[in-house]
PDB file of N, CA and C in Angstrom:
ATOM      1  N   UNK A   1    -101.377   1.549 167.606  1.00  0.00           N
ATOM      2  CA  UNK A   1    -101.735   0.697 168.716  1.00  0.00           C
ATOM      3  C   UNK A   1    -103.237   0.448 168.674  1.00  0.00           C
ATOM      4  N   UNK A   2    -103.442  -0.602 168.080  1.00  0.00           N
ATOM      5  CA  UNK A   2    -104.879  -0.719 167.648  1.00  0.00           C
ATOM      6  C   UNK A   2    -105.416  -2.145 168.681  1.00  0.00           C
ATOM      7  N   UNK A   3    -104.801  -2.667 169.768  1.00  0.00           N
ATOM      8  CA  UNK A   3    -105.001  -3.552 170.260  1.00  0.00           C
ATOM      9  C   UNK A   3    -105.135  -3.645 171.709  1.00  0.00           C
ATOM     10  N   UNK A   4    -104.966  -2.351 172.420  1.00  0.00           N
ATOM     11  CA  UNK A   4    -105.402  -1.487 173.444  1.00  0.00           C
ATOM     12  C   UNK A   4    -106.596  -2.324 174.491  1.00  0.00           C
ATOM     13  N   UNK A   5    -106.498  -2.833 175.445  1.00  0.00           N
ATOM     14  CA  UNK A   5    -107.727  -2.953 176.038  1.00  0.00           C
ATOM     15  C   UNK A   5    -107.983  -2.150 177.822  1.00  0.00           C
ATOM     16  N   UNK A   6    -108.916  -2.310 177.941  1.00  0.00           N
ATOM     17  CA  UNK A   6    -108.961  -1.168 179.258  1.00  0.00           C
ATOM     18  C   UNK A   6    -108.603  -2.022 180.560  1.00  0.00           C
ATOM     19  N   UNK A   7    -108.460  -1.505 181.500  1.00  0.00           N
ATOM     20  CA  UNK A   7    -107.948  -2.636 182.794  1.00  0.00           C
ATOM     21  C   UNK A   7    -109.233  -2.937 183.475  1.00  0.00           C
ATOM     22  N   UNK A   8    -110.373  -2.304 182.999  1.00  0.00           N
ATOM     23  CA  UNK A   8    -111.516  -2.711 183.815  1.00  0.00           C
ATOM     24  C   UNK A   8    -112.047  -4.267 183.127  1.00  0.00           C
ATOM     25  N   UNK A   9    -111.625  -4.131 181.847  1.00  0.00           N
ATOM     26  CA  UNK A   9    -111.905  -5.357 180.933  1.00  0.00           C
ATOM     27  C   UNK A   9    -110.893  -6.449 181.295  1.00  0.00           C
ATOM     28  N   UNK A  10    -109.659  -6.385 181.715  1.00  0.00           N
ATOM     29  CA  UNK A  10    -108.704  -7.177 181.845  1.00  0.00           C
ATOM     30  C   UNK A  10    -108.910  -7.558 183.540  1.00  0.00           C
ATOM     31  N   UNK A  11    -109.616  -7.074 184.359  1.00  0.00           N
ATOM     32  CA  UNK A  11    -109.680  -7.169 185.750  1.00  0.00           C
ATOM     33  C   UNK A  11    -110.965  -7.956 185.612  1.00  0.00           C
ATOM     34  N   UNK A  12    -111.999  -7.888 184.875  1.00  0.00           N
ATOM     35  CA  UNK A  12    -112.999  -8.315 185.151  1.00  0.00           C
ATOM     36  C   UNK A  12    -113.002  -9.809 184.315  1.00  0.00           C
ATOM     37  N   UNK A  13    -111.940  -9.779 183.656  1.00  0.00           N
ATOM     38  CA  UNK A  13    -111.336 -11.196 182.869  1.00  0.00           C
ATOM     39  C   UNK A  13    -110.822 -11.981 184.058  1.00  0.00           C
ATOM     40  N   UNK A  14    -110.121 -11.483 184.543  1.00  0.00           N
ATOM     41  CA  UNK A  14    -109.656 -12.532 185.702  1.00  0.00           C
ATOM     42  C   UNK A  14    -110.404 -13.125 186.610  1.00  0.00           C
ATOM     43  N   UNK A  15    -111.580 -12.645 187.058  1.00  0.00           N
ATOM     44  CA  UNK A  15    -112.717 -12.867 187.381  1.00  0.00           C
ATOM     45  C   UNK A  15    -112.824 -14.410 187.011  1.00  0.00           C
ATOM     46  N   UNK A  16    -113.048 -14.958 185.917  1.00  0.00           N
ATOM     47  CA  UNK A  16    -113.594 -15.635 184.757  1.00  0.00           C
ATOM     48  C   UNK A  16    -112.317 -16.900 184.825  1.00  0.00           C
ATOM     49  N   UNK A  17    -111.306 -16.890 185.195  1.00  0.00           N
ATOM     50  CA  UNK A  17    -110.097 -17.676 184.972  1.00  0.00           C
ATOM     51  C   UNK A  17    -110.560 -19.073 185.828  1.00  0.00           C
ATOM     52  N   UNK A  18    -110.799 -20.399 185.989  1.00  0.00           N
ATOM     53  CA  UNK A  18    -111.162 -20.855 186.332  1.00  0.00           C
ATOM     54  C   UNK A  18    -110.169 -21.026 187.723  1.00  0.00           C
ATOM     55  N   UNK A  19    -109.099 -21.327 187.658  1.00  0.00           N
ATOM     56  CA  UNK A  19    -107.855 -21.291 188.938  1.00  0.00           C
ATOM     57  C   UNK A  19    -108.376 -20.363 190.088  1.00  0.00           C
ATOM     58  N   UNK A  20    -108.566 -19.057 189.534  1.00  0.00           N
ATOM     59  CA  UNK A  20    -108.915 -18.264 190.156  1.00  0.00           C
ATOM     60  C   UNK A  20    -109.955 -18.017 191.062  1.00  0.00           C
ATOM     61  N   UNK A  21    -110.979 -18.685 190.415  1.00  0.00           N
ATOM     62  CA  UNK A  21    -112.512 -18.681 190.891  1.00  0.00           C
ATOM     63  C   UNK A  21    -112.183 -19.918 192.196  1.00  0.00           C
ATOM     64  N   UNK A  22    -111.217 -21.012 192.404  1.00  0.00           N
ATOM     65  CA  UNK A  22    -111.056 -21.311 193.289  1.00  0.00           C
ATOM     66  C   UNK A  22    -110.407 -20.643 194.532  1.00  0.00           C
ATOM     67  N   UNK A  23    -109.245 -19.695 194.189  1.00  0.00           N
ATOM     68  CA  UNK A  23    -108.492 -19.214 194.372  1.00  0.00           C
ATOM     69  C   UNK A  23    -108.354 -17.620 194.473  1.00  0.00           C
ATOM     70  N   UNK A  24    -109.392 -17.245 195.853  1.00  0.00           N
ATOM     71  CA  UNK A  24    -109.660 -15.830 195.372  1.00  0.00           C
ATOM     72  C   UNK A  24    -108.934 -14.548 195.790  1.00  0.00           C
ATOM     73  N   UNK A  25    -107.737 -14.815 196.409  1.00  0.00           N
ATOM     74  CA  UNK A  25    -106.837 -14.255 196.925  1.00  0.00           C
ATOM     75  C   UNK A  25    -105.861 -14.293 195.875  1.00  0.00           C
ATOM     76  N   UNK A  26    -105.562 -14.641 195.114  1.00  0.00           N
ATOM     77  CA  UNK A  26    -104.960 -15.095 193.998  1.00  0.00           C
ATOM     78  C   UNK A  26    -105.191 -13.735 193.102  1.00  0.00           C
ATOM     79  N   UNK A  27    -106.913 -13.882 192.931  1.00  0.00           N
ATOM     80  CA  UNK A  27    -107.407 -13.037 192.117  1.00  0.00           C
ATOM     81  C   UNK A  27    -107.182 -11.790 192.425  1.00  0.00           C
ATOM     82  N   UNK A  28    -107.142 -11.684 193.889  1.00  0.00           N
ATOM     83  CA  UNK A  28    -106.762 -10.064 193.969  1.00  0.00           C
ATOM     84  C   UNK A  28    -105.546  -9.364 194.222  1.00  0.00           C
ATOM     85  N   UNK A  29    -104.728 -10.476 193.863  1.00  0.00           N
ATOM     86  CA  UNK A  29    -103.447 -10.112 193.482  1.00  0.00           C
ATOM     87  C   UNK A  29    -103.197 -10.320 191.913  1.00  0.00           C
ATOM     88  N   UNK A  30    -103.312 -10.302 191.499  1.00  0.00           N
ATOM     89  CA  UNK A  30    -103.799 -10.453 189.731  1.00  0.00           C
ATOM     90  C   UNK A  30    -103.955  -8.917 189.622  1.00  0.00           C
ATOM     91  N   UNK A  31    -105.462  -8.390 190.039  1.00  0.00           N
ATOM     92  CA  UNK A  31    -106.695  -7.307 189.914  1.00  0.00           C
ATOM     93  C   UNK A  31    -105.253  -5.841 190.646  1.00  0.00           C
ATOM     94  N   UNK A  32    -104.925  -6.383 191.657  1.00  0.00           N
ATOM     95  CA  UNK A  32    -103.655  -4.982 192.379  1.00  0.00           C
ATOM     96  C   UNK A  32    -102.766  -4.985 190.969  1.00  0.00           C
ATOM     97  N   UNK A  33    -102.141  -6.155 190.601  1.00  0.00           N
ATOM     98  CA  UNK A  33    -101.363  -5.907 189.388  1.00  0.00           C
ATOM     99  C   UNK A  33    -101.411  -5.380 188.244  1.00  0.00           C
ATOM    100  N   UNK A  34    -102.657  -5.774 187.689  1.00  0.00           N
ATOM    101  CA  UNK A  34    -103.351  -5.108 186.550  1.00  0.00           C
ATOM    102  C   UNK A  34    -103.416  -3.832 187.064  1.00  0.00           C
ATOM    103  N   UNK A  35    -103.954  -3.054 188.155  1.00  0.00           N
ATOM    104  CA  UNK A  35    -103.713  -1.555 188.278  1.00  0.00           C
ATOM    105  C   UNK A  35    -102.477  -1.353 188.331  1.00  0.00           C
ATOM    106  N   UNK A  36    -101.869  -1.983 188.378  1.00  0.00           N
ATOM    107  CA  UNK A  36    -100.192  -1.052 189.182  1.00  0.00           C
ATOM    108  C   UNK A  36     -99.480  -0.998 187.773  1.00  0.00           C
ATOM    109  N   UNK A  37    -100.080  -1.434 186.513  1.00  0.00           N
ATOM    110  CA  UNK A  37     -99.532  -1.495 185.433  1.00  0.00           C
ATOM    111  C   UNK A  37     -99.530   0.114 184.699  1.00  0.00           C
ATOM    112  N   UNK A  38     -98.141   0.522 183.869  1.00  0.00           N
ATOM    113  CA  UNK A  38     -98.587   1.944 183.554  1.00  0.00           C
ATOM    114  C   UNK A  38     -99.376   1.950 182.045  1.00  0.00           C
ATOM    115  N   UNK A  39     -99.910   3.184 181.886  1.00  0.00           N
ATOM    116  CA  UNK A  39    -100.968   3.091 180.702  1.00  0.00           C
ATOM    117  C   UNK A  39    -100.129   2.870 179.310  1.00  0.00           C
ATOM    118  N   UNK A  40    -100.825   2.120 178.697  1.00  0.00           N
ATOM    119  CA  UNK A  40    -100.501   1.914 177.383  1.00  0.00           C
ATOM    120  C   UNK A  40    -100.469   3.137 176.472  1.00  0.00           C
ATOM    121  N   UNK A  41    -101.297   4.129 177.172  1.00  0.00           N
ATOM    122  CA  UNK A  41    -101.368   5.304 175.931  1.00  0.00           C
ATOM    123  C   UNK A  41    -100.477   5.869 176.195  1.00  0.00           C
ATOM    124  N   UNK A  42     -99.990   6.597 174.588  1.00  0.00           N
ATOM    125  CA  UNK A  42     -98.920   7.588 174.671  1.00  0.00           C
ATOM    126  C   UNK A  42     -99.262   8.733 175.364  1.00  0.00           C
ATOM    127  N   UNK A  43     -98.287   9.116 175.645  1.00  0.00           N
ATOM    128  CA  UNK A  43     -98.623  10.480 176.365  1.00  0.00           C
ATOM    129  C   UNK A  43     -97.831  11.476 175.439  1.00  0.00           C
ATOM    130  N   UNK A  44     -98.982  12.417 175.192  1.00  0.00           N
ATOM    131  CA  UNK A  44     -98.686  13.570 173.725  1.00  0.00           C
ATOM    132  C   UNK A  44     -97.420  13.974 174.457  1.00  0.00           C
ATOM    133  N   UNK A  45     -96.905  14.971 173.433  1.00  0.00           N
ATOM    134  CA  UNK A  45     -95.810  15.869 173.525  1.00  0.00           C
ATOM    135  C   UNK A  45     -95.899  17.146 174.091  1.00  0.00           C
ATOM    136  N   UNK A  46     -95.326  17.694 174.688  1.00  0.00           N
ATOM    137  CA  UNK A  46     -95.899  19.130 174.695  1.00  0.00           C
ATOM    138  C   UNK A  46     -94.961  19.595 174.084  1.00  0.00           C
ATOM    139  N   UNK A  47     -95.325  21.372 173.762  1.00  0.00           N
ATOM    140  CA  UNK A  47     -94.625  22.329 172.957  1.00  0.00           C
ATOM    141  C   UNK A  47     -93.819  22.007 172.502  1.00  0.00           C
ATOM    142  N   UNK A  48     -93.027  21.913 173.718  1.00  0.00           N
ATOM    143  CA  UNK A  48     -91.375  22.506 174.243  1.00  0.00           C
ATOM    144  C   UNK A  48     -90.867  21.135 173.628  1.00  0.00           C
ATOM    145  N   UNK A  49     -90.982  19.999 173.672  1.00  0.00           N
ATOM    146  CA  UNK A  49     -91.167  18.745 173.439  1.00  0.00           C
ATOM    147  C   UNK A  49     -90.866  18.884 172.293  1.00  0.00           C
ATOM    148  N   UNK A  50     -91.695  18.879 171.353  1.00  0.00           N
ATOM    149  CA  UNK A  50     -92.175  18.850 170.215  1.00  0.00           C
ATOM    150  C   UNK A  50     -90.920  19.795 169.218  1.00  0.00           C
ATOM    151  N   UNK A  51     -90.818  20.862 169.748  1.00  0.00           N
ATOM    152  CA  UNK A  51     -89.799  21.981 169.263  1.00  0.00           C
ATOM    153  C   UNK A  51     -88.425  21.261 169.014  1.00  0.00           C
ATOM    154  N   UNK A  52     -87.984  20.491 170.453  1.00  0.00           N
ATOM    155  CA  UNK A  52     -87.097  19.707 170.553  1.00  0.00           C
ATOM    156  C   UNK A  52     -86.927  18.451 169.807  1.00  0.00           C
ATOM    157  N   UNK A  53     -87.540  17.646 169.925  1.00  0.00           N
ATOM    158  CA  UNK A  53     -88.165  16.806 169.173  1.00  0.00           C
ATOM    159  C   UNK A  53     -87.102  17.026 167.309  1.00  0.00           C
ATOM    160  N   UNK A  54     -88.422  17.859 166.762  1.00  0.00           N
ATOM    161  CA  UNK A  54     -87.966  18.687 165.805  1.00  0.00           C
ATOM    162  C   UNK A  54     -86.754  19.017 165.366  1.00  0.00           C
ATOM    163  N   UNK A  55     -86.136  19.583 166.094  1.00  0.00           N
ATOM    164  CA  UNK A  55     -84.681  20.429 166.355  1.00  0.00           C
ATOM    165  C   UNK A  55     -83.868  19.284 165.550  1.00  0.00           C
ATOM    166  N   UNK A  56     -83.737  18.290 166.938  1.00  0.00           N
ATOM    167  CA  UNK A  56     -82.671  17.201 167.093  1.00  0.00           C
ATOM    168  C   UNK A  56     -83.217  16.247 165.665  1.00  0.00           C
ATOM    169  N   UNK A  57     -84.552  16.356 165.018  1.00  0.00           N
ATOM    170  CA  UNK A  57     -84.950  15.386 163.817  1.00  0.00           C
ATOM    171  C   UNK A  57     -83.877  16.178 162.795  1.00  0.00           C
ATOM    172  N   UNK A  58     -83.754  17.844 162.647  1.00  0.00           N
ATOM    173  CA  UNK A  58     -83.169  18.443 161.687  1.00  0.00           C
ATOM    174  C   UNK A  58     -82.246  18.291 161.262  1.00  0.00           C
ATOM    175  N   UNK A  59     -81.150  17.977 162.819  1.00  0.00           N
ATOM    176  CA  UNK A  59     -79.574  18.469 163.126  1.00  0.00           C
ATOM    177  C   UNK A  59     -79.171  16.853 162.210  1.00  0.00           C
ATOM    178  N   UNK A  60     -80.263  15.331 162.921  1.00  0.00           N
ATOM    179  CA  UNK A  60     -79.583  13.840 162.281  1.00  0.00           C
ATOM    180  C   UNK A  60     -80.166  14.349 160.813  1.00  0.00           C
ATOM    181  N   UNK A  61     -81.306  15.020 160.293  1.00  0.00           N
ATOM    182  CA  UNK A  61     -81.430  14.581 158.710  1.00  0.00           C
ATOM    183  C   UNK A  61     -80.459  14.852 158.000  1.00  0.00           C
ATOM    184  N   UNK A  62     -79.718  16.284 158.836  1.00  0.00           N
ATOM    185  CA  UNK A  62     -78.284  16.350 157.728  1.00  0.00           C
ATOM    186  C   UNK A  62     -77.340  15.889 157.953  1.00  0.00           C
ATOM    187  N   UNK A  63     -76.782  15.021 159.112  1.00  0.00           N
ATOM    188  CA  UNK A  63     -75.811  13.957 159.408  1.00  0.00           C
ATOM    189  C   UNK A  63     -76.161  12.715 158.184  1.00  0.00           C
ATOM    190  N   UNK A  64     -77.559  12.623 158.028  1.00  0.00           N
ATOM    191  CA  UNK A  64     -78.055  11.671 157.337  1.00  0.00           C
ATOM    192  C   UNK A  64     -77.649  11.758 156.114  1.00  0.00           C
ATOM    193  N   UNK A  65     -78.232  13.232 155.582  1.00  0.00           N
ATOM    194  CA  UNK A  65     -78.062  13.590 154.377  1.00  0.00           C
ATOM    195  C   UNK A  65     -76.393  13.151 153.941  1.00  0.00           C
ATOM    196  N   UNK A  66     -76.214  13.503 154.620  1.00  0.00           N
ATOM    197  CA  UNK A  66     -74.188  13.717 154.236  1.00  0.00           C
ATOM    198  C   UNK A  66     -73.642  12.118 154.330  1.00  0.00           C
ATOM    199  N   UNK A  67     -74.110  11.095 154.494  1.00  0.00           N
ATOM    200  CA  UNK A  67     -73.798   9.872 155.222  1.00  0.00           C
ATOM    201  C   UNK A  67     -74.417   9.481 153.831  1.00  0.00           C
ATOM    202  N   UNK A  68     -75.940   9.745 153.483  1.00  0.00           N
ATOM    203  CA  UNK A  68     -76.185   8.976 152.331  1.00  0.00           C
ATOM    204  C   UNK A  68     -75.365   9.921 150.797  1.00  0.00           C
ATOM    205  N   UNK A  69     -74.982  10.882 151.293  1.00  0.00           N
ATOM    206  CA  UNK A  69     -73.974  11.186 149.557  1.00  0.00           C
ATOM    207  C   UNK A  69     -72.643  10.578 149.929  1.00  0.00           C
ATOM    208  N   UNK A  70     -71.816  10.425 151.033  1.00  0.00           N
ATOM    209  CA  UNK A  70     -70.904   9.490 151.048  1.00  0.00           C
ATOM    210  C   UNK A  70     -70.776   8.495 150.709  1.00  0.00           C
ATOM    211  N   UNK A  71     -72.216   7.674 150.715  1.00  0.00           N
ATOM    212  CA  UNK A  71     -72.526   6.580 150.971  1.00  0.00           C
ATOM    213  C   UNK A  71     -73.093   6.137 149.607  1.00  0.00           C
ATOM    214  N   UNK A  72     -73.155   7.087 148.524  1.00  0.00           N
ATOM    215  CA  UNK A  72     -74.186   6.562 147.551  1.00  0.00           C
ATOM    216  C   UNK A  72     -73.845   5.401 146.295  1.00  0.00           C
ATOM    217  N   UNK A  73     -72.369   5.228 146.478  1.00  0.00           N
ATOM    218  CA  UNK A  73     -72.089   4.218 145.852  1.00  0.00           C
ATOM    219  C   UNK A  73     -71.676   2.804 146.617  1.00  0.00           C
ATOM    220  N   UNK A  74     -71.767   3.089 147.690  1.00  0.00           N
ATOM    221  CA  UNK A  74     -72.237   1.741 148.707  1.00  0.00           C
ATOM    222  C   UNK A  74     -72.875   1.054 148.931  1.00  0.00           C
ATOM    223  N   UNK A  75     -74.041   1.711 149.050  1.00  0.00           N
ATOM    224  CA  UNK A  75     -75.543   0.547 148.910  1.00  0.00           C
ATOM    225  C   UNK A  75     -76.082  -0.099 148.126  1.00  0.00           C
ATOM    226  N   UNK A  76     -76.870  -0.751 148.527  1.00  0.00           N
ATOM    227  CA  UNK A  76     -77.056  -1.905 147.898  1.00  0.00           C
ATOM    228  C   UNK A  76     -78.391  -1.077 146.857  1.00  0.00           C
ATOM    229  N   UNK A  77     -79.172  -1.396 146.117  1.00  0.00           N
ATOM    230  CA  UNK A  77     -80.449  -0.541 145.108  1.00  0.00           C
ATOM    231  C   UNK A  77     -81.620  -0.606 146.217  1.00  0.00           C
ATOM    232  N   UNK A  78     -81.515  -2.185 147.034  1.00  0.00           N
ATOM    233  CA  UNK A  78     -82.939  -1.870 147.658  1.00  0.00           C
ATOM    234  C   UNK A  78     -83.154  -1.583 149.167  1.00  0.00           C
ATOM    235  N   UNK A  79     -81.824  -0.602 149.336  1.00  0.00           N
ATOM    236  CA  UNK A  79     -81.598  -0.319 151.048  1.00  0.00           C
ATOM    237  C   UNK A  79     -82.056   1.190 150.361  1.00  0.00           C
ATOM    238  N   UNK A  80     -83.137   1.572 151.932  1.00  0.00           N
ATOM    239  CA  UNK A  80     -83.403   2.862 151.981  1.00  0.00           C
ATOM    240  C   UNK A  80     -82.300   3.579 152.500  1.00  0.00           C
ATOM    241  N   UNK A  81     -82.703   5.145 151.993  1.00  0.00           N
ATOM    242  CA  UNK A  81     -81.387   6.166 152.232  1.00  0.00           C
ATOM    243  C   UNK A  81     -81.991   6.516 153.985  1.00  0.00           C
ATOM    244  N   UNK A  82     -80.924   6.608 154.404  1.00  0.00           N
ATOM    245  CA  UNK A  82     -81.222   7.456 155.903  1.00  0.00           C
ATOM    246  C   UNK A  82     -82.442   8.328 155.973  1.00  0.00           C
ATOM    247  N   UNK A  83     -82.019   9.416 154.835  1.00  0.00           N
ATOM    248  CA  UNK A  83     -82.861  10.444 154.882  1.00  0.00           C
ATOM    249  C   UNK A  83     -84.369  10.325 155.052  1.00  0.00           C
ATOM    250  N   UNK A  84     -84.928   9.428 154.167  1.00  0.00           N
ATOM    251  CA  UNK A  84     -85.689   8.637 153.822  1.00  0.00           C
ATOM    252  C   UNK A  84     -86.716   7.791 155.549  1.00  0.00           C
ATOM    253  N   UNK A  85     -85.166   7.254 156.029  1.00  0.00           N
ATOM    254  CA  UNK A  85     -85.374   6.411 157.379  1.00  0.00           C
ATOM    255  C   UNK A  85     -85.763   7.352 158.601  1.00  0.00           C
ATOM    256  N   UNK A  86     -84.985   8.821 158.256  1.00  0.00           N
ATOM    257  CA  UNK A  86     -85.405  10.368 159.271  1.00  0.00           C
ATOM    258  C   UNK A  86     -87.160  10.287 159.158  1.00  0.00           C
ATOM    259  N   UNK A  87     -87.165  10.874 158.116  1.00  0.00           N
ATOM    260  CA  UNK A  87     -88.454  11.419 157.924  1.00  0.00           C
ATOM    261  C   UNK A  87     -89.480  10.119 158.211  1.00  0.00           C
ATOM    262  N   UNK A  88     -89.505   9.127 158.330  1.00  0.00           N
ATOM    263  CA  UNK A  88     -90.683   8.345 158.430  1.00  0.00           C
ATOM    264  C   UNK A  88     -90.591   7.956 160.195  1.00  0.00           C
ATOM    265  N   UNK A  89     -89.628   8.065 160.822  1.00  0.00           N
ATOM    266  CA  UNK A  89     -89.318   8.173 162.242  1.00  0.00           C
ATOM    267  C   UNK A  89     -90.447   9.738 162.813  1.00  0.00           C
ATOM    268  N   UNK A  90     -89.935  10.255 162.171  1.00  0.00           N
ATOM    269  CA  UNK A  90     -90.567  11.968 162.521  1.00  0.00           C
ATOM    270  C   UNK A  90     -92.133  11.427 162.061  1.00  0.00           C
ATOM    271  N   UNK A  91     -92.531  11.079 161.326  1.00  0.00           N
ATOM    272  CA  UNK A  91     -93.867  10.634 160.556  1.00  0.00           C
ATOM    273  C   UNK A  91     -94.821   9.791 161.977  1.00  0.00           C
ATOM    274  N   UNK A  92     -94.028   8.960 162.321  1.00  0.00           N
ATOM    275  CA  UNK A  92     -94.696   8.044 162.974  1.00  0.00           C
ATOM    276  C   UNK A  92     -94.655   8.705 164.612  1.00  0.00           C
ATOM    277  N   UNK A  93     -93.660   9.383 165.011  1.00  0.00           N
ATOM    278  CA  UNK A  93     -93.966   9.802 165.999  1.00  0.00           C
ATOM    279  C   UNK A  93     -94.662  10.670 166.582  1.00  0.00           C
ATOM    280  N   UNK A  94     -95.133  11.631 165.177  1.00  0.00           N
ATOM    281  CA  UNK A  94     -96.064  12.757 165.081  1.00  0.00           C
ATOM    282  C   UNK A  94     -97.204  12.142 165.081  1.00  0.00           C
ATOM    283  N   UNK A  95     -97.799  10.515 164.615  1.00  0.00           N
ATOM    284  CA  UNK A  95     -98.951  10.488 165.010  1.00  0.00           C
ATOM    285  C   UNK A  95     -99.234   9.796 166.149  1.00  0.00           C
ATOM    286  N   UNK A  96     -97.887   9.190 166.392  1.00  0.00           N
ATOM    287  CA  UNK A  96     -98.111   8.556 167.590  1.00  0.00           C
ATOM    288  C   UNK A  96     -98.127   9.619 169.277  1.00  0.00           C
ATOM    289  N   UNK A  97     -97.541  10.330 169.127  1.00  0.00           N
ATOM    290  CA  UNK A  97     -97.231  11.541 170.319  1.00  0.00           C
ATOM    291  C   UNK A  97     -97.512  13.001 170.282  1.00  0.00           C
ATOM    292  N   UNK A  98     -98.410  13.770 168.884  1.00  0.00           N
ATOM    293  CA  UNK A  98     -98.336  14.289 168.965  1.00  0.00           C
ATOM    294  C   UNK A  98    -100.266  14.869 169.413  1.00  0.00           C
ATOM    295  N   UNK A  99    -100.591  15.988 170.151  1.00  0.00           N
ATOM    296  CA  UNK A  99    -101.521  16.182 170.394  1.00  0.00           C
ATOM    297  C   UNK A  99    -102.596  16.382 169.166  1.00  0.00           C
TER     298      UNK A  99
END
């Protein structure tokens, strides 16, 4: 999430809207909205979370596992294996959620 901006920046944008600048009741219903919005940032994992998290990644990689040896004369050459699709799920959520 590299595109993040703060609500003091997005409140003080509205400011600037020309409609608005006529219209200043307008604006501060805009400015209530922009706060009442919830934060864009993730909110880490904790422990217990995380443990869980984990757990339940283990229990699908070997549903996975077993799905892609069933499966291995099914697919197509340039479809990824599950297993494959586990671990980069776990990848991304560890940097996205984890402390």
């Amino acid at each position: 999430m590299n595109d993040l901006i703060s609500r003091q920046a997005a409140i003080s944008h509205v400011d600037d809207v020309p409609y608005i600048k006529d219209h200043p009741n307008v604006g501060l219903l805009w400015k209530a909205w922009i706060e009442s919005l919830p934060s864009a940032q993730p909110e880490p994992l904790t422990d217990k979370e995380q443990r869980i998290f984990l757990a339940a990644m283990g229990r699908e990689e070997k549903v996975c596992k077993q799905v892609d040896e069933e499966c291995r004369d099914c697919r197509e050459p340039y479809e990824d294996s599950l297993v494959r699709v586990c671990h980069e799920i776990a990848r991304k959520v560890k940097g996205a959620l984890w402390t």
